[in-house]
N, C-alpha and C. Protein backbone atom coordinates (compact mmCIF):
# COMPACT_ATOMS: atom_id res chain seq x y z
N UNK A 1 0.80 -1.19 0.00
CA UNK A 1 0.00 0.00 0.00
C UNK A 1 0.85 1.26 0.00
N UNK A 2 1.98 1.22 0.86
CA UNK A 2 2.82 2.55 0.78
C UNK A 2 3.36 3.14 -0.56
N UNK A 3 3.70 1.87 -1.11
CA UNK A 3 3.90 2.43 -2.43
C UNK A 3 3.41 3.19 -3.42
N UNK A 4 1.94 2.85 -3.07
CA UNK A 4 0.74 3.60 -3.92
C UNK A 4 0.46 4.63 -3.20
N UNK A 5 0.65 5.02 -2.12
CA UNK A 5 0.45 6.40 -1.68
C UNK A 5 -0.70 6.07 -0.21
N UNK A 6 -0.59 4.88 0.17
CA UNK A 6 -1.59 4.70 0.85
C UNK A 6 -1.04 3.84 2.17
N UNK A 7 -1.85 4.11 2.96
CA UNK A 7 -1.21 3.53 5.13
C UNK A 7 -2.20 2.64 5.43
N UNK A 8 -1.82 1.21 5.42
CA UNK A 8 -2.98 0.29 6.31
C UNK A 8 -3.14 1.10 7.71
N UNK A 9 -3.78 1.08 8.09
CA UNK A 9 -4.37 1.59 9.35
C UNK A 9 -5.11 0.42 10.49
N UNK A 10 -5.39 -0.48 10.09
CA UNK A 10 -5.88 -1.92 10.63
C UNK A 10 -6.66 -2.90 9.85
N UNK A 11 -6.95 -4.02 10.71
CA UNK A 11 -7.20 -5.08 9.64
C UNK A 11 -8.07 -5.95 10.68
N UNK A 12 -9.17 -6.61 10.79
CA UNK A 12 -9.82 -7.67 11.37
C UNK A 12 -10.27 -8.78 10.88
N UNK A 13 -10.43 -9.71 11.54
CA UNK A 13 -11.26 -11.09 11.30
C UNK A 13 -12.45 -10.79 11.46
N UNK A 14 -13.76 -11.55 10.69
CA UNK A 14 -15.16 -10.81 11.07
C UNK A 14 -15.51 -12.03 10.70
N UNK A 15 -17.18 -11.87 11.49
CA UNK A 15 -18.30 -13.09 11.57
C UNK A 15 -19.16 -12.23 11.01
N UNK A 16 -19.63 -12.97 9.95
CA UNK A 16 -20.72 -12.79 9.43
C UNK A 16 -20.59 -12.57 7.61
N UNK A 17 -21.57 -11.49 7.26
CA UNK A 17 -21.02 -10.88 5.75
C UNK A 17 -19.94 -11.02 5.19
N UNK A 18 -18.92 -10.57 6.24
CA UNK A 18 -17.35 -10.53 5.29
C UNK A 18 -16.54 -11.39 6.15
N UNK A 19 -15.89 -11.40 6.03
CA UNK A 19 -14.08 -12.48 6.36
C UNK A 19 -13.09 -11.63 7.00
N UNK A 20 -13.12 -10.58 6.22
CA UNK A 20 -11.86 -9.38 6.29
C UNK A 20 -12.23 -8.12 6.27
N UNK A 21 -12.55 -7.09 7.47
CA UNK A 21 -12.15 -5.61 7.16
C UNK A 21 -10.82 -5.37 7.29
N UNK A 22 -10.57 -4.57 5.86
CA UNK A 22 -9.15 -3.62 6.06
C UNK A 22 -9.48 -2.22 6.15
N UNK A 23 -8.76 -1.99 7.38
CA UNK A 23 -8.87 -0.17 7.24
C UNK A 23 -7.66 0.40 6.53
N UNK A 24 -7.58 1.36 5.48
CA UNK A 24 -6.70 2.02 5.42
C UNK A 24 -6.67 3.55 4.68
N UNK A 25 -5.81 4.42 4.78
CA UNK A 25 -6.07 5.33 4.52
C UNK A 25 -4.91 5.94 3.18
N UNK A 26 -5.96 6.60 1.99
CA UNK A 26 -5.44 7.27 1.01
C UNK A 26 -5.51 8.34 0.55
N UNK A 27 -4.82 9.14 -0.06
CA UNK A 27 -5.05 10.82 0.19
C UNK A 27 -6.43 11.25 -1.09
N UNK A 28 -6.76 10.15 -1.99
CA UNK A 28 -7.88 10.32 -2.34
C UNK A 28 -8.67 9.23 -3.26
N UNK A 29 -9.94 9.60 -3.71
CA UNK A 29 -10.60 8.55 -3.94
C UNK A 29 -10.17 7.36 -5.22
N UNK A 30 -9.45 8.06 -6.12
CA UNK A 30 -8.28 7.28 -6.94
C UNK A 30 -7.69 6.13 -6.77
N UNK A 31 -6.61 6.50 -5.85
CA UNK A 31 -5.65 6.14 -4.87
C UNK A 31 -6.13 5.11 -4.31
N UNK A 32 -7.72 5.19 -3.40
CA UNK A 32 -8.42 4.03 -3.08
C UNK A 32 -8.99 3.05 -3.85
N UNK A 33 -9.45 3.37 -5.20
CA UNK A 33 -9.39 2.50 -5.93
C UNK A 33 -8.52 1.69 -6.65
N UNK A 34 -7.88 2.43 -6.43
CA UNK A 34 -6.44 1.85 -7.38
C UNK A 34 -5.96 0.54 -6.66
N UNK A 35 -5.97 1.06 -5.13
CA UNK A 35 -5.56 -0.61 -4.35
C UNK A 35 -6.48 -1.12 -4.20
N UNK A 36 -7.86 -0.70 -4.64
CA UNK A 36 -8.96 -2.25 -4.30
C UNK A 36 -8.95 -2.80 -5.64
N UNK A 37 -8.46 -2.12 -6.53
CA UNK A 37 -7.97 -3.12 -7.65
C UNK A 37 -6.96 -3.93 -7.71
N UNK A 38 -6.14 -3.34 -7.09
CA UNK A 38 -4.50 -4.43 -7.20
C UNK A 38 -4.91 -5.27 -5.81
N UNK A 39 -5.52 -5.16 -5.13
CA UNK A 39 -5.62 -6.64 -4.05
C UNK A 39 -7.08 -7.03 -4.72
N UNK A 40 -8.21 -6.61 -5.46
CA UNK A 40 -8.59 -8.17 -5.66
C UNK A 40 -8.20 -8.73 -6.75
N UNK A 41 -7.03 -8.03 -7.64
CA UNK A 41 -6.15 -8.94 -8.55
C UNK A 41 -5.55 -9.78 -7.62
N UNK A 42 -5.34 -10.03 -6.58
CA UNK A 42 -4.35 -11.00 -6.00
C UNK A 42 -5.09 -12.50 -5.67
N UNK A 43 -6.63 -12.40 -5.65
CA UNK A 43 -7.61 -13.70 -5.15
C UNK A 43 -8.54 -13.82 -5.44
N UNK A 44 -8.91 -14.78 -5.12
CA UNK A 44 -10.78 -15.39 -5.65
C UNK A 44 -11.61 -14.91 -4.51
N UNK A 45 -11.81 -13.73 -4.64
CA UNK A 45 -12.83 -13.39 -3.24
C UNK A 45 -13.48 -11.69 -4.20
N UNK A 46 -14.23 -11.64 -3.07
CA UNK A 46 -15.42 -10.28 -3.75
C UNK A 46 -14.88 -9.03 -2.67
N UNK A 47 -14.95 -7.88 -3.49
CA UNK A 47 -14.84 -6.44 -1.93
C UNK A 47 -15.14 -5.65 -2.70
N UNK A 48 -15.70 -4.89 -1.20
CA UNK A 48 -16.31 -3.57 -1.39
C UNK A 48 -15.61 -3.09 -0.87
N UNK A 49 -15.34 -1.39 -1.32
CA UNK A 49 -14.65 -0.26 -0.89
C UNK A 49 -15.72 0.84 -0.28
N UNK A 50 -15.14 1.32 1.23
CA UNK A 50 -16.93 2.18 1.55
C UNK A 50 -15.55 3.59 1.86
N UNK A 51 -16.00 4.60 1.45
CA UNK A 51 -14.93 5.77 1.88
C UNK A 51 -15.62 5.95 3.51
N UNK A 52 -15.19 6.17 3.69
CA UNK A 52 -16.09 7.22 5.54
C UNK A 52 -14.73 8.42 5.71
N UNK A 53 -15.33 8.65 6.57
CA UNK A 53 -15.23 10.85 6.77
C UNK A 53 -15.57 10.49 8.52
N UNK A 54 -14.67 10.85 8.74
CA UNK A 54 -14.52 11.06 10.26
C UNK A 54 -16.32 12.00 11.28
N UNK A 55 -16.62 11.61 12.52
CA UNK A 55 -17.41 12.10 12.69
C UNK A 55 -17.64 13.33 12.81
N UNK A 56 -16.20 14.31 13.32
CA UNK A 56 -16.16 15.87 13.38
C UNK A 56 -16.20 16.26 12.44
N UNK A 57 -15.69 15.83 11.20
CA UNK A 57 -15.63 16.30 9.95
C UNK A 57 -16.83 16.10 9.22
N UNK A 58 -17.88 14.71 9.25
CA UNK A 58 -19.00 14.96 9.13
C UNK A 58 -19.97 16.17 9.34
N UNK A 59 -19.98 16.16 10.78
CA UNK A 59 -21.02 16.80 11.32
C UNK A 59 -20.73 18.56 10.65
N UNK A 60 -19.11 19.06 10.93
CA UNK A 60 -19.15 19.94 10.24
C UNK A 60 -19.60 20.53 9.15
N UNK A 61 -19.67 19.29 8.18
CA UNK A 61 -20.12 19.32 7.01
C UNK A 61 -21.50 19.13 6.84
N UNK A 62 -22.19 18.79 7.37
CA UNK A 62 -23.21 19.16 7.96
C UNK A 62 -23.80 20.23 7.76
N UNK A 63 -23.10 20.79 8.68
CA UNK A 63 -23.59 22.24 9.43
C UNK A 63 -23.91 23.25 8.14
N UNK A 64 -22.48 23.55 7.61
CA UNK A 64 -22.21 23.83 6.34
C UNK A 64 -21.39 25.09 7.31
């Protein structure tokens, strides 16, 4: 991921829907696609990419 411009940030085991959350962070929405392309070139499995926005930064945005 560093290479592409991007920081794992964490990673879990999960029950249920998925197998694997990865958290990580990229300086934009590109960038994030770009590595959910090059890791599911790597396997036989399905992913979704969800962006999220922090809650202060939400709500700000929000506000307007």
């Amino acid at each position: 991921m560093e290479k592409n411009g991007a920081r794992m940030v964490s990673a879990y085991a999960t029950l249920g829907r998925y197998d694997i959350v990865a958290i990580f962070e990229a300086p934009d929405a590109k960038t994030a696609a770009k590595i959910s392309a090059l890791i599911a070139q790597k396997g036989n499995f399905r992913a979704e990419t969800l962006a999220a926005v922090g809650m202060e930064e939400f709500i700000q945005s929000v506000k307007g």
